[in-house]
Protein backbone atom coordinates (compact mmCIF):
# COMPACT_ATOMS: atom_id res chain seq x y z
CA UNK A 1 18.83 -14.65 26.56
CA UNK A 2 18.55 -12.99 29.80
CA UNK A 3 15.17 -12.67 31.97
CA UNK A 4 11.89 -14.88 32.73
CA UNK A 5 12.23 -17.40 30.00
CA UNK A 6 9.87 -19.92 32.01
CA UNK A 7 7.06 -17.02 31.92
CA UNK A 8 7.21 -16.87 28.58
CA UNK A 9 6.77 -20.42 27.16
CA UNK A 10 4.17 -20.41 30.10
CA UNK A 11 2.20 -17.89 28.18
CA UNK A 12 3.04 -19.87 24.46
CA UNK A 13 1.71 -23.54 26.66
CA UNK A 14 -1.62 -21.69 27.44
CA UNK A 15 -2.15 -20.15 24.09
CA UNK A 16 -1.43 -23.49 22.80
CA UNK A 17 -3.60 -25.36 25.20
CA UNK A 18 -6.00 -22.98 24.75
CA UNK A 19 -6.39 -23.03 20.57
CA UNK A 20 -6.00 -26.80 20.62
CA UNK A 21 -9.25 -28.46 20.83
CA UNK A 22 -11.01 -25.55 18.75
CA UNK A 23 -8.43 -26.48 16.28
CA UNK A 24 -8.96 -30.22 15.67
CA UNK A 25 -12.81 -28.85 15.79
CA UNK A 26 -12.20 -26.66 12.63
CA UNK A 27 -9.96 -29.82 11.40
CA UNK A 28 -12.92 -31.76 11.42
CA UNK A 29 -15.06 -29.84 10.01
CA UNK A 30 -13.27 -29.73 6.67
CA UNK A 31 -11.84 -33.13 6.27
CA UNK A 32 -13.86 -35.95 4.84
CA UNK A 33 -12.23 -38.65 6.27
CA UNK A 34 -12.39 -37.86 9.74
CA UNK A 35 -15.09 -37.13 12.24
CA UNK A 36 -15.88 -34.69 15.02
CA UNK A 37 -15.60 -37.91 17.54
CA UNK A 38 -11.88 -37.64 16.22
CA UNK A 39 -11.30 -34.21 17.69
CA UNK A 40 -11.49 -36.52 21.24
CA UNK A 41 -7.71 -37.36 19.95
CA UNK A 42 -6.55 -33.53 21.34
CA UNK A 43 -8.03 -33.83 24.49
CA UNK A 44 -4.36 -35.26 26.14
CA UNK A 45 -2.60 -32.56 24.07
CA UNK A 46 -4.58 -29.71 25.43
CA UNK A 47 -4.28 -31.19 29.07
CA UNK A 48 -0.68 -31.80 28.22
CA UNK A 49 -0.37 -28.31 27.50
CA UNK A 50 -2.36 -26.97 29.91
CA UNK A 51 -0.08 -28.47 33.10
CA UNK A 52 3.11 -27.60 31.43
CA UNK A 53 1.76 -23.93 30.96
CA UNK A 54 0.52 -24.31 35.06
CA UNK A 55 3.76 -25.70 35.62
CA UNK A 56 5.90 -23.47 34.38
CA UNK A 57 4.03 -20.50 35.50
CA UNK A 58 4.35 -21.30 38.60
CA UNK A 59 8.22 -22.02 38.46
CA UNK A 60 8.36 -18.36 37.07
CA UNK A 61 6.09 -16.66 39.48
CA UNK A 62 8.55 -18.42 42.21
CA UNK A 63 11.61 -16.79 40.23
CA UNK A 64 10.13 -13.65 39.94
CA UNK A 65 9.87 -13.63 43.78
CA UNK A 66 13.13 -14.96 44.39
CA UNK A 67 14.75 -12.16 42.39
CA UNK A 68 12.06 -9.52 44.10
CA UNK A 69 11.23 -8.68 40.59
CA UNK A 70 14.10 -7.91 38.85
CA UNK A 71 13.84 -11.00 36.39
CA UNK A 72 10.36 -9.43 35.19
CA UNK A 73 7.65 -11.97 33.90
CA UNK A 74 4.85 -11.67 36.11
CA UNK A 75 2.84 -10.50 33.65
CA UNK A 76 3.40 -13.38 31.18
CA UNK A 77 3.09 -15.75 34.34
CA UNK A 78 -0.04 -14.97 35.17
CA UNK A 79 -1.35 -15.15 30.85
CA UNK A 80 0.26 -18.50 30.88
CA UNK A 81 -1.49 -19.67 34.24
CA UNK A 82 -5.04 -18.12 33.28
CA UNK A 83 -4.55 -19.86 29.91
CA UNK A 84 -3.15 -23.10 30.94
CA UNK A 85 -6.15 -23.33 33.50
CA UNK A 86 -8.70 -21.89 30.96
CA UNK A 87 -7.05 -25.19 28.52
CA UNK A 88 -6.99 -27.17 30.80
CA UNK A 89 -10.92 -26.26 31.56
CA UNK A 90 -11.84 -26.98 27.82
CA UNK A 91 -10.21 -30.67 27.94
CA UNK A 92 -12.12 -31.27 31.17
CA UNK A 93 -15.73 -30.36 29.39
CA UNK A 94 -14.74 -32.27 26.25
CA UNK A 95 -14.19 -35.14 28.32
CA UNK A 96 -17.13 -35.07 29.80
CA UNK A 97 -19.00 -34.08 26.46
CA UNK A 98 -17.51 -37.36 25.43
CA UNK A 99 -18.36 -39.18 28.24
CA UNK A 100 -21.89 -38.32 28.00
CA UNK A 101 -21.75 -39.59 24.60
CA UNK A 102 -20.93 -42.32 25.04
CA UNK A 103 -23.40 -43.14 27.60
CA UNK A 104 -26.39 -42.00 25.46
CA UNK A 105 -24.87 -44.21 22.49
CA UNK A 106 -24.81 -46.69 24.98
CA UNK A 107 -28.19 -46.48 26.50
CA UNK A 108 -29.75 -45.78 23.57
């Protein structure tokens, strides 16, 4: 397979880092043994995924440059960045929904 593979599984990181936590939500939400507290559980994934979709977006915006184009990709570089950064957004706030949680369980 010839052209920006790295752009590519950029853009399938960030769609993945992006529809994790709203997953394990949903997941929640219809299973009786577990709670929404257990949805904390995909907060590494979606990070996870989040830097590897970063990660290799940037490693394919640098090979799009070093062949001045001809590789194609930019396009799926930048989806892959915006959604690795927009995952990696969602696992910061659920960490600190969490954390806040925790503190008012604590307190109170």
């Amino acid at each position: 397979m010839t052209g920006n593979t790295r752009a590519v599984w950029s853009a399938v990181l960030g769609v993945l880092a992006t529809l994790t936590l709203p997953v394990a939500i949903v997941a929640t939400r219809y299973s009786d043994s577990y709670d929404l507290l257990h949805a904390g559980f995909a907060i590494p994934v979606a990070a996870a995924f989040g830097v590897g979709a970063v990660v290799l977006a940037r490693r394919a915006r640098l090979l799009v440059r070093a062949t001045l184009g001809r590789t194609g990709g930019a396009r799926a570089a930048r989806i892959g960045r915006l959604l690795g950064i927009l995952g990696l957004c969602m696992a910061a706030s659920a960490t600190i929904a969490l954390a806040v949680y925790g503190v008012l369980v604590a307190v109170g």
